[in-house]
C-alpha atoms as a PDB file:
ATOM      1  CA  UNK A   1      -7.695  -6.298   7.933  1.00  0.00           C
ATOM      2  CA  UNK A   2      -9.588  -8.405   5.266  1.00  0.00           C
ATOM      3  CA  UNK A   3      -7.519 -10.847   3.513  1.00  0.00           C
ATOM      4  CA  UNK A   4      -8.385 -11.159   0.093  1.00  0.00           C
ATOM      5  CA  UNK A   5      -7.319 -12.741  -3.354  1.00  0.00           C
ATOM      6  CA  UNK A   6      -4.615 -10.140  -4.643  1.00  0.00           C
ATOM      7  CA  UNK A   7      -3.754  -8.862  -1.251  1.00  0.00           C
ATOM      8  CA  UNK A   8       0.147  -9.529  -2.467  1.00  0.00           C
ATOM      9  CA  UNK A   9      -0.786  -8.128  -5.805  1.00  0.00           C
ATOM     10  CA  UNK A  10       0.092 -10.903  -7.820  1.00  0.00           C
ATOM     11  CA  UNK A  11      -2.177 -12.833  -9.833  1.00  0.00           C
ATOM     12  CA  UNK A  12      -3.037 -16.043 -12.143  1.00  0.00           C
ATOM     13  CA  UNK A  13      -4.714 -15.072 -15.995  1.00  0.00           C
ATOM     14  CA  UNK A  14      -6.649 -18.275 -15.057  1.00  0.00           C
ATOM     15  CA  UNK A  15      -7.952 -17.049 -12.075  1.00  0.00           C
ATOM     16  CA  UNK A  16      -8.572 -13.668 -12.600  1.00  0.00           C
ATOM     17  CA  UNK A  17      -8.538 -11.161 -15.817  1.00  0.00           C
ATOM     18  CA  UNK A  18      -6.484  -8.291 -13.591  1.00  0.00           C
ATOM     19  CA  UNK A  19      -6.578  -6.815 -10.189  1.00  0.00           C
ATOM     20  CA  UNK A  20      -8.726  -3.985  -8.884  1.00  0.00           C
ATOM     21  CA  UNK A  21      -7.029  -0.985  -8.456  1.00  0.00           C
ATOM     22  CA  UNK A  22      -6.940   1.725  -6.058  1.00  0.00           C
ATOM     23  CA  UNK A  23      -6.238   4.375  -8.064  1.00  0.00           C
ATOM     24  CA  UNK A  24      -3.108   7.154  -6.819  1.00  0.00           C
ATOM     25  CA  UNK A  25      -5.996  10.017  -7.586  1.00  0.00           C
ATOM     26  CA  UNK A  26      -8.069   8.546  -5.202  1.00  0.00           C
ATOM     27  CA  UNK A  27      -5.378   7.942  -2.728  1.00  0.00           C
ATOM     28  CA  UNK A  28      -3.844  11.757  -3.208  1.00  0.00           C
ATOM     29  CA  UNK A  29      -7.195  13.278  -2.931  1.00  0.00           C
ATOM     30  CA  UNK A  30      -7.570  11.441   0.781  1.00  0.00           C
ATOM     31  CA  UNK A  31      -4.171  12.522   2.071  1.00  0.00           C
ATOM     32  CA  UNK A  32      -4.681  16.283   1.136  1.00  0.00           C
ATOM     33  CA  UNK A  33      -8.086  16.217   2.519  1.00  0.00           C
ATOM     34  CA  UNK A  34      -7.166  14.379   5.583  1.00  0.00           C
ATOM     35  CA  UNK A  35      -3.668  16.681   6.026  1.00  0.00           C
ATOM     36  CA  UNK A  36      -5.627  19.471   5.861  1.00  0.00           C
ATOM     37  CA  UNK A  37      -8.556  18.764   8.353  1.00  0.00           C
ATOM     38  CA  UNK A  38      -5.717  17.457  10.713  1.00  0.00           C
ATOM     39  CA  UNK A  39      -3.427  20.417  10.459  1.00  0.00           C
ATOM     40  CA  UNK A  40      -0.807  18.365   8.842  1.00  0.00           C
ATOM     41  CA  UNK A  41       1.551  18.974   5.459  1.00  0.00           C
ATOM     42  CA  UNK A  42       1.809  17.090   2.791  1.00  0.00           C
ATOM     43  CA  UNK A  43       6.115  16.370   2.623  1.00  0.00           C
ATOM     44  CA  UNK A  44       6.026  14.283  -0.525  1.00  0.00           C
ATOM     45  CA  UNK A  45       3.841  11.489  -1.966  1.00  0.00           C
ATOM     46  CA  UNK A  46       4.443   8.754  -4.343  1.00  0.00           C
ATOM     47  CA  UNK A  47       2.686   6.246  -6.598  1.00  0.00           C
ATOM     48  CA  UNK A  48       2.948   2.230  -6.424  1.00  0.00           C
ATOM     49  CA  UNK A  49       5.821   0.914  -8.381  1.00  0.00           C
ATOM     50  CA  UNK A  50       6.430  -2.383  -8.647  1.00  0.00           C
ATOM     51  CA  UNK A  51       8.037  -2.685  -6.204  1.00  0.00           C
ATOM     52  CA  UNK A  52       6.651  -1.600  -3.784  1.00  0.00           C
ATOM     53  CA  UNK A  53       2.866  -2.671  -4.027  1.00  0.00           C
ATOM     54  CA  UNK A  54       1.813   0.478  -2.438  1.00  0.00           C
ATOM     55  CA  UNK A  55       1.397   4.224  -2.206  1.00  0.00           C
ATOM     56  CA  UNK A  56       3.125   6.498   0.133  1.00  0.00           C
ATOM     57  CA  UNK A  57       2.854   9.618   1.375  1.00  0.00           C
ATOM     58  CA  UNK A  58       5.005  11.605   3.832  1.00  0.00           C
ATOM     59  CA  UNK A  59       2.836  13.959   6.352  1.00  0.00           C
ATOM     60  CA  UNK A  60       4.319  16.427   8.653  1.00  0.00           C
ATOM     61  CA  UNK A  61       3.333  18.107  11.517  1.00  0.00           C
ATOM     62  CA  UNK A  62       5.105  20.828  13.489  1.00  0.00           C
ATOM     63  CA  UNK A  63       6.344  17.765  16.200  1.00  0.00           C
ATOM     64  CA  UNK A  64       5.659  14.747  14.000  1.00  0.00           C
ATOM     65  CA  UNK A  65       6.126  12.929  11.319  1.00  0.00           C
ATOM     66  CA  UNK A  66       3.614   9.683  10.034  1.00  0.00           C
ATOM     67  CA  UNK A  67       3.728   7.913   6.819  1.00  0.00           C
ATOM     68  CA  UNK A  68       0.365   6.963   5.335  1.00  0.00           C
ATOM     69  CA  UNK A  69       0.225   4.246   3.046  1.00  0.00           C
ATOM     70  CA  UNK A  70      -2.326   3.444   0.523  1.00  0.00           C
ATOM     71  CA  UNK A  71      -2.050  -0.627  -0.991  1.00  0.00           C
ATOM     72  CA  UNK A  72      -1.862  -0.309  -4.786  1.00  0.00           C
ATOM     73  CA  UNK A  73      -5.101  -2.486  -5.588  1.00  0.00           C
ATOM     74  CA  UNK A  74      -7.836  -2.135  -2.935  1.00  0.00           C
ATOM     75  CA  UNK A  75      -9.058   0.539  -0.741  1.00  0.00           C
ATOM     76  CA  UNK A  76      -6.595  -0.447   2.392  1.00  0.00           C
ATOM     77  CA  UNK A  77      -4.766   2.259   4.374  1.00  0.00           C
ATOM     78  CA  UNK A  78      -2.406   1.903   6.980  1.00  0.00           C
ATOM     79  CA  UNK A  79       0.186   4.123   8.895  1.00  0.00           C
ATOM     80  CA  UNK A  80       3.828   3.599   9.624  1.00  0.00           C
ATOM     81  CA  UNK A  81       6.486   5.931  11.979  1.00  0.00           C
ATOM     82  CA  UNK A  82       9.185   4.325   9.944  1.00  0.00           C
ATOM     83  CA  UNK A  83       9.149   3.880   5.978  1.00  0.00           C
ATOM     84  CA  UNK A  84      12.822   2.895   4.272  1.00  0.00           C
ATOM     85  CA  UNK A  85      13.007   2.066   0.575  1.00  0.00           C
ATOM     86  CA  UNK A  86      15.978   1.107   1.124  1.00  0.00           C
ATOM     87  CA  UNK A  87      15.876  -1.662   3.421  1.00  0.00           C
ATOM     88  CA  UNK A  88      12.754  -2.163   2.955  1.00  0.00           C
ATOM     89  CA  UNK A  89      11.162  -1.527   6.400  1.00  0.00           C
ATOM     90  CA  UNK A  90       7.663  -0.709   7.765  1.00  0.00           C
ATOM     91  CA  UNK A  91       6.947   0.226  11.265  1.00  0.00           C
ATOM     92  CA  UNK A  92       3.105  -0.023  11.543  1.00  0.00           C
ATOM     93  CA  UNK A  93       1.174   2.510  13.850  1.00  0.00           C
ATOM     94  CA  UNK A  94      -1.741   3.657  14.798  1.00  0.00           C
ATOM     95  CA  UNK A  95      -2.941   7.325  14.606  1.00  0.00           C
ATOM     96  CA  UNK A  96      -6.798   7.372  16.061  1.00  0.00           C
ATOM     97  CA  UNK A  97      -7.716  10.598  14.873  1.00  0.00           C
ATOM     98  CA  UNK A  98      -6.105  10.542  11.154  1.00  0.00           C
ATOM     99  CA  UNK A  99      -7.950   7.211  11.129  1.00  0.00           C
ATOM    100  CA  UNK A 100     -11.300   8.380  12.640  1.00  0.00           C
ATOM    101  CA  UNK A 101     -11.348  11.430  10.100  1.00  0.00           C
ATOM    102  CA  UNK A 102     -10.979   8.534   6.855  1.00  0.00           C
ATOM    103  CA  UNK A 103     -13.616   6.655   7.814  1.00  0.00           C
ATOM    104  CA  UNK A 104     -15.728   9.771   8.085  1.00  0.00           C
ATOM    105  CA  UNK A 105     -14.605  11.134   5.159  1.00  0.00           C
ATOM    106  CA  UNK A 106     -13.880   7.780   3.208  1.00  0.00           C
ATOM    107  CA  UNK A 107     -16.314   5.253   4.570  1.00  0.00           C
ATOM    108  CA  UNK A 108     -14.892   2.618   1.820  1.00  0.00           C
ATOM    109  CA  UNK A 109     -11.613   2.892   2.740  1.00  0.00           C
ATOM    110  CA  UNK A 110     -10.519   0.720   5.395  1.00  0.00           C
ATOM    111  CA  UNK A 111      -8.289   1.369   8.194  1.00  0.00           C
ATOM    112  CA  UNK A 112      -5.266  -1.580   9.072  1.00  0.00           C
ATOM    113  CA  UNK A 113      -4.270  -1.262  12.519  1.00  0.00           C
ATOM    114  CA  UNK A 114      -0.748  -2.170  14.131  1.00  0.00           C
ATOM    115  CA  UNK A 115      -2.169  -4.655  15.737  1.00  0.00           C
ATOM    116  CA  UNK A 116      -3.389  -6.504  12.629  1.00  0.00           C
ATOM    117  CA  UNK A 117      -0.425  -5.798  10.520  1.00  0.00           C
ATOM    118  CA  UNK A 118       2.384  -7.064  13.197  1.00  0.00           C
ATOM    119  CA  UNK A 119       0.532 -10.433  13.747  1.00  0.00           C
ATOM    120  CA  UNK A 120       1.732 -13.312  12.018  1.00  0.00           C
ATOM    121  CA  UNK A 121       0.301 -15.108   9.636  1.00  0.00           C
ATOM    122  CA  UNK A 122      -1.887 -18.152  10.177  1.00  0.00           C
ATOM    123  CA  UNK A 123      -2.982 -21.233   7.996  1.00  0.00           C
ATOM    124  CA  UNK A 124      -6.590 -19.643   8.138  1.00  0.00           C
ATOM    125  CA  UNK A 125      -4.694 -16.549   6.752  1.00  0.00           C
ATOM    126  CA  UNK A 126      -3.491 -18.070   3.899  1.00  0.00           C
ATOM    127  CA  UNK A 127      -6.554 -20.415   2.922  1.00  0.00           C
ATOM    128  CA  UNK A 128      -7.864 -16.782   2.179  1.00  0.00           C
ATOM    129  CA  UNK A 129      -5.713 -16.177  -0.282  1.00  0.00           C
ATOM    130  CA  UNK A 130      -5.352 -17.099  -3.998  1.00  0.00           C
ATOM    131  CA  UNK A 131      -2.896 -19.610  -5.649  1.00  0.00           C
ATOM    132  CA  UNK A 132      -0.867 -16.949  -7.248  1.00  0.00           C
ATOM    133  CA  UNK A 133      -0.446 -15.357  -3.559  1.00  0.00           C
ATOM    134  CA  UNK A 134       0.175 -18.553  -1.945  1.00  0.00           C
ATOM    135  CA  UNK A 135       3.348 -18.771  -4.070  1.00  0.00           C
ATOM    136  CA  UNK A 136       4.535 -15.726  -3.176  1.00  0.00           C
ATOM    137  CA  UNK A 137       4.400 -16.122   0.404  1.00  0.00           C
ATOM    138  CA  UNK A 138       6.228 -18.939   0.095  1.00  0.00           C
ATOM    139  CA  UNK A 139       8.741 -17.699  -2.399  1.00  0.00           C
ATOM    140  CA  UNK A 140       8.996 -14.363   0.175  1.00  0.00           C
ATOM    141  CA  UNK A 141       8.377 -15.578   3.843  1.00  0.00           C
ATOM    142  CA  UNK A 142       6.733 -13.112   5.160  1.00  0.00           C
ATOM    143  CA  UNK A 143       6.242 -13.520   8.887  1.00  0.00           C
ATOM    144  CA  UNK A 144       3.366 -10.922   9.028  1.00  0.00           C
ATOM    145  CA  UNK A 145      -0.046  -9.690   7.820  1.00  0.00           C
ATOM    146  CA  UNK A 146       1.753  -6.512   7.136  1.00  0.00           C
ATOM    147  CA  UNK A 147       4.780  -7.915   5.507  1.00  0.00           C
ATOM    148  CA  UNK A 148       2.519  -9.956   3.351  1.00  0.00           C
ATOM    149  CA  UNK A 149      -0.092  -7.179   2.310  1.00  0.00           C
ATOM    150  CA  UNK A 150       2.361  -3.814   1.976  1.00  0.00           C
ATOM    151  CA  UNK A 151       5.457  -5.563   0.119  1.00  0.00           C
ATOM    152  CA  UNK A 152       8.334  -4.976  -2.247  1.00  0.00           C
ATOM    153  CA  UNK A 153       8.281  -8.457  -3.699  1.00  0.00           C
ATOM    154  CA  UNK A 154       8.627  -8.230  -7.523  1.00  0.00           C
END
């Protein structure tokens, strides 16, 4: 996953007017398409707050269930078997074919793997990043690339 200024969704007025955003339209319109090509339903879905920084939606299958989340200011999507508000917890996986039909259907949109998210963050990782993010990582502590990009840090 490309690190990027923002990536926490925080910012400096001195370095930046405002964020991009990746707009909940956007992000609905992929999960229906992508539910439906996949034989999948749509259990709920739900807009960036702050906190958290990103979208979510709940998909459902007849043996499965995967949430898909969406980050709240770039085109980044990434999946997760376990998703609790409450305490605040991502488990990252990896679905090949939901991911292979987004980039088909959504060649901007870029795919996070497990992989990426669970590794932990290094100082190359963070010389990526902007001031305003910096701080926030070390305000939060985030031990991962996931932890640091999908967050509930207000």
């Amino acid at each position: 996953m490309k690190l990027r200024p923002g990536i926490t969704s925080f910012f400096e007025s001195r370095e930046c007017d405002s964020l991009p955003q990746y707009p909940m339209a956007e992000f609905k319109q992929l999960v229906h398409a992508v539910a439906i090509s996949q034989d999948w339903n749509v259990a709920s879905i739900a807009e960036a707050e702050i906190p958290p920084n990103f979208h979510v939606a709940e998909l459902q299958s007849s043996n499965a269930r995967l949430f898909v989340l969406g980050h709240s200011n770039f085109p980044i999507v990434v999946f997760a078997e376990r998703f609790d508000d409450a305490d605040q917890c991502l488990q990252f996986v990896d679905n090949p074919n939901i991911a292979g039909e987004i980039s088909q259907m959504y060649p901007d949109v870029e795919i996070a793997s497990a992989t990426e998210l669970n590794r932990p963050i290094t100082d190359d990782d963070l010389a990526q990043l902007a001031q305003a993010d910096r701080q926030q990582v070390n305000y939060w502590k985030p031990r991962t690339i996931g932890q640091l990009a999908f967050n509930w840090w207000d």
